[in-house]
C-alpha atoms as a PDB file:
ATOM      1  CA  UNK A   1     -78.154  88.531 -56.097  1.00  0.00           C
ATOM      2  CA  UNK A   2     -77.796  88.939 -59.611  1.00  0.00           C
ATOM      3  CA  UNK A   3     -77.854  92.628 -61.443  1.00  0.00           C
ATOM      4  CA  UNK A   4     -81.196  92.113 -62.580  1.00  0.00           C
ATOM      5  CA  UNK A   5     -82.478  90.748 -59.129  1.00  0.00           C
ATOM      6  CA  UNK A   6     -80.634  94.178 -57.892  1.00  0.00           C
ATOM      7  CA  UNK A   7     -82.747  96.204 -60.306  1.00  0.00           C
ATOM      8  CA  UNK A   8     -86.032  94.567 -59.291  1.00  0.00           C
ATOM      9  CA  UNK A   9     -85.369  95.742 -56.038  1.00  0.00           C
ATOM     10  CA  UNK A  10     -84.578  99.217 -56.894  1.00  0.00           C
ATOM     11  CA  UNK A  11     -88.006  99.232 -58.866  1.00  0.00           C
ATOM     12  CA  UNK A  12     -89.692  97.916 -55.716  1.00  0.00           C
ATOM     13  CA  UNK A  13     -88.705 100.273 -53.921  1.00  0.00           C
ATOM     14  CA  UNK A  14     -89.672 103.077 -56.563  1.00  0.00           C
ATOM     15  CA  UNK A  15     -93.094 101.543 -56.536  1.00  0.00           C
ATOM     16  CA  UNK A  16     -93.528 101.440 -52.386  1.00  0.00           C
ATOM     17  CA  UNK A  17     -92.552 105.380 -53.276  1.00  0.00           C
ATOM     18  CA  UNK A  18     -95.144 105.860 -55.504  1.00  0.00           C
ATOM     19  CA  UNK A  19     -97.847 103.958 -53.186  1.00  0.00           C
ATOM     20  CA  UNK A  20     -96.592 106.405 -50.528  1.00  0.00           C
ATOM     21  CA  UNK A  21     -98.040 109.057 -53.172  1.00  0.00           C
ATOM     22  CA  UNK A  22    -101.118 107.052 -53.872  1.00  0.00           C
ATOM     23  CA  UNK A  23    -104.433 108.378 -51.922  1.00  0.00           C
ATOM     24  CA  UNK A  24    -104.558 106.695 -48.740  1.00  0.00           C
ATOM     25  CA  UNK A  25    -108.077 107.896 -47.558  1.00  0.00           C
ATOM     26  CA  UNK A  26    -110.279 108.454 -50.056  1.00  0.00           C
ATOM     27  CA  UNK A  27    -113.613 110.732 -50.271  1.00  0.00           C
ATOM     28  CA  UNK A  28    -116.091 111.862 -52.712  1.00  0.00           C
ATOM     29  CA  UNK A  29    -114.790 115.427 -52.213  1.00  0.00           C
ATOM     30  CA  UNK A  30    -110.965 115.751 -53.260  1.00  0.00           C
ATOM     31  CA  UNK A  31    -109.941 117.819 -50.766  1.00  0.00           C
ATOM     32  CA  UNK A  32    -110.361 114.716 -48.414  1.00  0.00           C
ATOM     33  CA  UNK A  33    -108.319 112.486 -50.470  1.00  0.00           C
ATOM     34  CA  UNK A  34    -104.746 112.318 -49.726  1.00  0.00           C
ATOM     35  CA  UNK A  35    -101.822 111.220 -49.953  1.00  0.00           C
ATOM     36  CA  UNK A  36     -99.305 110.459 -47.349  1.00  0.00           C
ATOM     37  CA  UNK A  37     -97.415 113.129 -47.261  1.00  0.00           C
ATOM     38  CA  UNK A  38    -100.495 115.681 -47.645  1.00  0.00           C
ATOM     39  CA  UNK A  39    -101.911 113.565 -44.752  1.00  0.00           C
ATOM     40  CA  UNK A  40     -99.317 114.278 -42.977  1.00  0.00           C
ATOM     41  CA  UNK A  41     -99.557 117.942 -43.514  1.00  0.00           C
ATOM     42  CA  UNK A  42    -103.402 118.428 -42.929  1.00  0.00           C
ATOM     43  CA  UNK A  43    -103.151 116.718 -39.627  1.00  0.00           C
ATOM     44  CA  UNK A  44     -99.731 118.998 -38.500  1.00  0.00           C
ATOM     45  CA  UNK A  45    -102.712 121.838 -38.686  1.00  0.00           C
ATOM     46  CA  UNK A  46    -104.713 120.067 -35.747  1.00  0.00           C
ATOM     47  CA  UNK A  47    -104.080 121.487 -32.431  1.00  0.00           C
ATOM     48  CA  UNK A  48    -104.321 118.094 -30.582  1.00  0.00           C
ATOM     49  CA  UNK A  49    -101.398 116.895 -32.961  1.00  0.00           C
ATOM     50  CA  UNK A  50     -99.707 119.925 -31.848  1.00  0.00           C
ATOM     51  CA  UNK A  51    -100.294 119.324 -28.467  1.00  0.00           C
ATOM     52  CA  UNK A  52    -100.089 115.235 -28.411  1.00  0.00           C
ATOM     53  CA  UNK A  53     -96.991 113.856 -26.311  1.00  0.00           C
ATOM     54  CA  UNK A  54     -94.375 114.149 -28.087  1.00  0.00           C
ATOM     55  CA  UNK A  55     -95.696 116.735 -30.256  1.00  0.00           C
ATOM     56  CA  UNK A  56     -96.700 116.149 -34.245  1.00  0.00           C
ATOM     57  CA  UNK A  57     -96.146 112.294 -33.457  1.00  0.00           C
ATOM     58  CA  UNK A  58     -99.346 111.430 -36.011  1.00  0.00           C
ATOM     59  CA  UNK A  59     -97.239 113.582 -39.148  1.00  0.00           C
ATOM     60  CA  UNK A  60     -94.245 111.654 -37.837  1.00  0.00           C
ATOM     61  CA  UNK A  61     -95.789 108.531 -38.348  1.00  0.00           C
ATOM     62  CA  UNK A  62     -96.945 109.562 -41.688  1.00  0.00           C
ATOM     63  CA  UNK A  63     -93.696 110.986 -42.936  1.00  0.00           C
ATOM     64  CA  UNK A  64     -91.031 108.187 -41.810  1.00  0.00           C
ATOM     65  CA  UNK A  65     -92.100 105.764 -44.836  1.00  0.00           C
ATOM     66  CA  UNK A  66     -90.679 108.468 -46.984  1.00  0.00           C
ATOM     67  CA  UNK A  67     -87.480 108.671 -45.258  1.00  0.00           C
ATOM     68  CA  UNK A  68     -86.891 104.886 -44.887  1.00  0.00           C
ATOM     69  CA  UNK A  69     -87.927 104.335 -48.232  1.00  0.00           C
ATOM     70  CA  UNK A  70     -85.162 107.086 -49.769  1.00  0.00           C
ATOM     71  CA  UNK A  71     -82.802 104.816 -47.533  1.00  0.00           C
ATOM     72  CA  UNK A  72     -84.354 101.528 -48.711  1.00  0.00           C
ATOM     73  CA  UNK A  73     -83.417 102.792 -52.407  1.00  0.00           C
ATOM     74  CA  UNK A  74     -80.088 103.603 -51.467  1.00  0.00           C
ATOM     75  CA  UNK A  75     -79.405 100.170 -49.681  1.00  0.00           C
ATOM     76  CA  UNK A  76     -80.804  98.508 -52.952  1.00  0.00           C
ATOM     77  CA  UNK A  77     -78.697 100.457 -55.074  1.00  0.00           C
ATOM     78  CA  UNK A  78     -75.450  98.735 -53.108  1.00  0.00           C
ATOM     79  CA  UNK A  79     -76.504  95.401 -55.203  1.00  0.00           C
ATOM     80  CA  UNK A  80     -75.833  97.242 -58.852  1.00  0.00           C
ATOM     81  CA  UNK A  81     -72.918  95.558 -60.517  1.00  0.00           C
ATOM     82  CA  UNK A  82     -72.380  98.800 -62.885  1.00  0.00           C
ATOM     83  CA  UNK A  83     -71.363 101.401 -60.808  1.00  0.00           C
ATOM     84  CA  UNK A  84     -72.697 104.217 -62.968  1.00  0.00           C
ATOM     85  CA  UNK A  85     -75.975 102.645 -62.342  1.00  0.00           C
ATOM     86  CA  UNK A  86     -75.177 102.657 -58.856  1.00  0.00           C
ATOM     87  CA  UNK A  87     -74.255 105.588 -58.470  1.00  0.00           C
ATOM     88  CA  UNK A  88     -77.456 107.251 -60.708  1.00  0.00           C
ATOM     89  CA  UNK A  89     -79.553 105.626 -58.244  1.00  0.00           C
ATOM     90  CA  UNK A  90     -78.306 106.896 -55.040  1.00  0.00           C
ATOM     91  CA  UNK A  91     -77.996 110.132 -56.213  1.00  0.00           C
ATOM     92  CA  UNK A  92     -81.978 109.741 -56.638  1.00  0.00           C
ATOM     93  CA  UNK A  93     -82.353 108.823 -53.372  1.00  0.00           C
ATOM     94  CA  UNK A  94     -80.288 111.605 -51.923  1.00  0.00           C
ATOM     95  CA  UNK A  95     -82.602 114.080 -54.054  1.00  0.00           C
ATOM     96  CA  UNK A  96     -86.073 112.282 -52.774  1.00  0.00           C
ATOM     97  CA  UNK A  97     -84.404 112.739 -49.411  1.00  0.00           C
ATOM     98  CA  UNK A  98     -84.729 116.792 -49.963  1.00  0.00           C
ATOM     99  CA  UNK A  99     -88.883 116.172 -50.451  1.00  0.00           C
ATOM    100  CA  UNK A 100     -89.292 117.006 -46.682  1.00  0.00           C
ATOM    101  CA  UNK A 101     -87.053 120.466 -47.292  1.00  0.00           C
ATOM    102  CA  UNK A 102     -89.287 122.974 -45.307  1.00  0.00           C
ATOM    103  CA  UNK A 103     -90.902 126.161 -47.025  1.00  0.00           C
ATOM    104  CA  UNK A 104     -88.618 129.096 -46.980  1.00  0.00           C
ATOM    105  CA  UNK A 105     -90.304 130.558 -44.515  1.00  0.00           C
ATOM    106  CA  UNK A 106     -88.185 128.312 -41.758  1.00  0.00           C
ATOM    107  CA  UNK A 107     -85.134 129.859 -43.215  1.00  0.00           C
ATOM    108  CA  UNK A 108     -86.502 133.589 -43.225  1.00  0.00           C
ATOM    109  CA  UNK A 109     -87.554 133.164 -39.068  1.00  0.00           C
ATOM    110  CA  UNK A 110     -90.130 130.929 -38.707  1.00  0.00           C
ATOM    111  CA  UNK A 111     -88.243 128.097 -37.041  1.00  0.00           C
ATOM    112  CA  UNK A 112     -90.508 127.927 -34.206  1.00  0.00           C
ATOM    113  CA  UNK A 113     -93.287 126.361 -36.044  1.00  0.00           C
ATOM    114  CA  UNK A 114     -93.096 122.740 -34.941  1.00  0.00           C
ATOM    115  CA  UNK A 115     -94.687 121.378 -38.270  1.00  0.00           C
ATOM    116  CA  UNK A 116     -91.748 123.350 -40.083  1.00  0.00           C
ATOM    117  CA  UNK A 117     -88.584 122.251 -37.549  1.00  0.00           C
ATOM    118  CA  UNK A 118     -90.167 118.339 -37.858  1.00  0.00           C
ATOM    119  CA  UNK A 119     -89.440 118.569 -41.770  1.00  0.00           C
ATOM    120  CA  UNK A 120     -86.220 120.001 -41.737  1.00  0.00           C
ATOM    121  CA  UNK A 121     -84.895 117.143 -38.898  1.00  0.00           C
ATOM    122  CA  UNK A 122     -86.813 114.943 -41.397  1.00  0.00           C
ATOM    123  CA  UNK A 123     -84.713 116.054 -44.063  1.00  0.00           C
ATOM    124  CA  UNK A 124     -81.508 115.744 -42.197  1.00  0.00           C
ATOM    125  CA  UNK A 125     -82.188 112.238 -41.082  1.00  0.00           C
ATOM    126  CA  UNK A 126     -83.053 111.196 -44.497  1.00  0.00           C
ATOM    127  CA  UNK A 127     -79.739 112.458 -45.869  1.00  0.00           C
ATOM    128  CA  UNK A 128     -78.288 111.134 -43.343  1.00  0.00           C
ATOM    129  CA  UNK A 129     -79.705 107.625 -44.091  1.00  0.00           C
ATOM    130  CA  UNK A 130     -78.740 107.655 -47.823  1.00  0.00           C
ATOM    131  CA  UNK A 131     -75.573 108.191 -46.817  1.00  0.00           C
ATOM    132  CA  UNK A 132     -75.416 105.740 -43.835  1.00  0.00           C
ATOM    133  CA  UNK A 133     -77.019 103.023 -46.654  1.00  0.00           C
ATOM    134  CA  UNK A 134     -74.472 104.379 -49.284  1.00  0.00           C
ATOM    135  CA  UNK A 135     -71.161 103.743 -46.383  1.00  0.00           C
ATOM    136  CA  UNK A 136     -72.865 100.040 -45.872  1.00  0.00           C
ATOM    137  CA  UNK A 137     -71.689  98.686 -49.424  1.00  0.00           C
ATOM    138  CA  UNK A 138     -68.782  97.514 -47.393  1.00  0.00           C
ATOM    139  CA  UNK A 139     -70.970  95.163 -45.189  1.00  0.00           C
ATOM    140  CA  UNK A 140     -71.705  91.714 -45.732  1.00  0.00           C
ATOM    141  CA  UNK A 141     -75.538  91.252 -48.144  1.00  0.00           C
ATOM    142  CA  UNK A 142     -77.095  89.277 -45.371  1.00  0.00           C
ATOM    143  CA  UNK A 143     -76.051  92.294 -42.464  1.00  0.00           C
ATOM    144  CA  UNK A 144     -77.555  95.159 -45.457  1.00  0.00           C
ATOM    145  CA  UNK A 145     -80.723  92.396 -45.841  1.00  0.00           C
ATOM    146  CA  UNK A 146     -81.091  92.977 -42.072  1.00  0.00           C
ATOM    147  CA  UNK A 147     -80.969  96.540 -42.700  1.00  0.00           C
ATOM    148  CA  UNK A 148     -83.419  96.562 -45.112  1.00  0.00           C
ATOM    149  CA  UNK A 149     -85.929  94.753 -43.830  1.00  0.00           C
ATOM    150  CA  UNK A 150     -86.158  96.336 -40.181  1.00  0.00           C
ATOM    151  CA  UNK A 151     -86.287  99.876 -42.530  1.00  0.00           C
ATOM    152  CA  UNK A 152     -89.306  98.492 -44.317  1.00  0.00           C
ATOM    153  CA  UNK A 153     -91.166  96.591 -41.805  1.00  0.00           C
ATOM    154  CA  UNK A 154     -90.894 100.101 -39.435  1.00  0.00           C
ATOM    155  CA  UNK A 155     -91.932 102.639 -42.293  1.00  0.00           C
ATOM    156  CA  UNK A 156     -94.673  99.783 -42.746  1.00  0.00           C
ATOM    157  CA  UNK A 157     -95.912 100.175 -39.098  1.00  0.00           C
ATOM    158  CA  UNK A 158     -95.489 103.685 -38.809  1.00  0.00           C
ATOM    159  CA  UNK A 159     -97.432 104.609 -41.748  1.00  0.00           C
ATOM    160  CA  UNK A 160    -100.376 102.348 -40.673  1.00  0.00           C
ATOM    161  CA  UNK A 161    -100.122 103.678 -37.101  1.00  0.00           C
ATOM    162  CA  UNK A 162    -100.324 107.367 -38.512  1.00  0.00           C
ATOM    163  CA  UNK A 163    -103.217 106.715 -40.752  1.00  0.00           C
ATOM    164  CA  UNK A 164    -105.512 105.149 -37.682  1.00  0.00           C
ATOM    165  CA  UNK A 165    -104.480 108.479 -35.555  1.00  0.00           C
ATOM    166  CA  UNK A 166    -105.253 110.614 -38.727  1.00  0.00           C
ATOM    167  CA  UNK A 167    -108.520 108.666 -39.428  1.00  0.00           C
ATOM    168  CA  UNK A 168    -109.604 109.566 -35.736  1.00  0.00           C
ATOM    169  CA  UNK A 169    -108.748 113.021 -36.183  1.00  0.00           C
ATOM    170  CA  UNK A 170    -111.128 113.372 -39.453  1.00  0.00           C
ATOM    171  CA  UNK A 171    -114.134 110.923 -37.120  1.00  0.00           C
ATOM    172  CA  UNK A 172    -113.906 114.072 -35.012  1.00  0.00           C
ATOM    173  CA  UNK A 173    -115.143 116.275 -38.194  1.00  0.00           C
ATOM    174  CA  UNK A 174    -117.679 113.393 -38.974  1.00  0.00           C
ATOM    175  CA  UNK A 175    -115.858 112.880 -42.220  1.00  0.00           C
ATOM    176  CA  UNK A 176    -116.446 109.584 -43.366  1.00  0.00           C
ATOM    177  CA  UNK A 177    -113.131 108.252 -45.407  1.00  0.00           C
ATOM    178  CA  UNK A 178    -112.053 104.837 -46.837  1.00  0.00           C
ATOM    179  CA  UNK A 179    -108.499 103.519 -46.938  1.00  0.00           C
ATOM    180  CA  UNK A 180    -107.160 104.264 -50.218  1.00  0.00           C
ATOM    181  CA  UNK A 181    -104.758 101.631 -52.339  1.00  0.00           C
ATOM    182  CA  UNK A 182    -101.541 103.946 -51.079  1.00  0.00           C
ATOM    183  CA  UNK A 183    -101.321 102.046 -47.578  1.00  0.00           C
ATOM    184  CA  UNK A 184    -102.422  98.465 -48.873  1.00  0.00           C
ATOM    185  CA  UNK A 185     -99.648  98.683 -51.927  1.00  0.00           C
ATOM    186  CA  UNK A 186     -96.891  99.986 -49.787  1.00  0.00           C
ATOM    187  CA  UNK A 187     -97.327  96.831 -47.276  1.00  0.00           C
ATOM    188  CA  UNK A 188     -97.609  94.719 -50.270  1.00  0.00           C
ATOM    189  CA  UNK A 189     -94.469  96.123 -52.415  1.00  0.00           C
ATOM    190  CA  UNK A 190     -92.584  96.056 -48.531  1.00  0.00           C
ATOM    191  CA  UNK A 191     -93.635  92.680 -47.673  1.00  0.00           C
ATOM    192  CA  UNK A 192     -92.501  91.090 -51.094  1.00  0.00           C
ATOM    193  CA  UNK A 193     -89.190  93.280 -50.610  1.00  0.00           C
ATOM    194  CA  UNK A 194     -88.362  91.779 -47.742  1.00  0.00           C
ATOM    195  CA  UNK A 195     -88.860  88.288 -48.574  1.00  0.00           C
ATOM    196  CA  UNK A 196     -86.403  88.760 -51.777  1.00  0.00           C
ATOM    197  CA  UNK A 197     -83.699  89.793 -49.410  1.00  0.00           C
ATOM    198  CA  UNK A 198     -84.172  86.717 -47.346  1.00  0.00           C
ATOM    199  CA  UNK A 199     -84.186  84.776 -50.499  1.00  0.00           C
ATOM    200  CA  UNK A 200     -81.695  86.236 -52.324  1.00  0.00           C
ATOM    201  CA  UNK A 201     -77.780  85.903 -52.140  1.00  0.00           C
ATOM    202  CA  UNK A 202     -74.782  88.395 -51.856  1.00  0.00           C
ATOM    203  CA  UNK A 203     -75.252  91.088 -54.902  1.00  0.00           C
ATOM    204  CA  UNK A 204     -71.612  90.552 -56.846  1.00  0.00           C
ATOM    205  CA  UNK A 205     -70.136  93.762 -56.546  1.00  0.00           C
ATOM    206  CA  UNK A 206     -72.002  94.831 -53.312  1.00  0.00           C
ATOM    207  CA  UNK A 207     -68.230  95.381 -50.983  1.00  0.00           C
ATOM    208  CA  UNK A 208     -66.127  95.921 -54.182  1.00  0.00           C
ATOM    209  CA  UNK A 209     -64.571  99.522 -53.373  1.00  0.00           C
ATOM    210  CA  UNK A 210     -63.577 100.188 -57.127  1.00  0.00           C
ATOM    211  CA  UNK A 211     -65.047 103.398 -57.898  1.00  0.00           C
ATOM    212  CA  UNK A 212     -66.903 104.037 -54.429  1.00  0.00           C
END
């Protein structure tokens, strides 16, 4: 994979981001369109999310794009030939990682909120991730294709799995809603994603441990 086939990917995977931002049920009042991640939060306020099996499992499904998209960017960054470059972008991804950072309020006491302890395991397993994906410039492109592609086909399925729980949730308040462009992008931007890394070869660069 050339550098600028490396940089497409890191811009795909900015864009899957930014459809992960994009309204994914939409609704002539704004308070009913929303984002992912505000999806995700409305429905932690539902008492049959807080008492499904395992608990919060719809804003799980709703929040693991996120994560496996800040570890999708890292993994893509491992195909920059500049390390600078590389090294620019992971640090973004280690910073998006710190989006799921719980209000202070967990840190003052409140750490038996469930909503509030799934966000800060969130966070850790995101860093975690970006770090994991930052260790695997040492393996072989087609193993960190692999890895890519099983991180964006599950953040694919877990995102449309949470957004048919949430939808049932808001049938339940007779609140009529239509699937916004956030879901439909982010399978799009995923699905072309992982049919460069099939197609493309070993970034030059991508095990090189000068200045890793």
């Amino acid at each position: 994979m050339s550098g600028r086939r490396a940089w497409w990917a890191v811009i795909g995977v900015l864009v899957a981001l930014g459809f992960y931002y994009a309204p994914w049920f939409t609704h002539p009042t704004a308070a009913f369109t929303m984002n992912a991640f505000d999806l995700a939060e409305w429905s932690s306020l539902h008492p049959a999310v807080r008492s499904s099996s395992p608990p919060m499992l719809t804003s799980l499904l709703l929040r693991l794009p996120h994560v496996l998209l800040v570890a999708a960017l890292a993994l893509a960054a491992n195909g920059l030939p500049d390390v600078r470059a590389r090294w620019i972008v992971r640090g973004l991804a280690l910073l998006l990682a710190l989006r799921m950072v719980p209000p202070t309020d967990f840190f003052s006491g409140a750490t038996d909120d469930g909503n509030y302890r799934q966000l800060a395991l969130l966070t850790a397993a995101g860093l975690g991730l970006a770090l994991g994906a930052i260790a695997a410039v040492r393996l072989a492109w087609r193993a960190q294709a692999a890895l890519l592609i099983v991180g964006l086909v599950v953040a694919v399925v877990a995102g449309w799995m949470g957004l048919a729980r949430a939808g049932v949730l808001l049938d339940n308040f007779e609140i009529e809603v239509a699937t916004g462009a956030g879901p439909v992008g982010l399978s799009v931007i995923a699905a072309a994603l992982a049919v460069a890394a099939v197609l493309w070869g070993r970034p030059p660069g991508a095990i090189k441990s000068k200045g890793d």
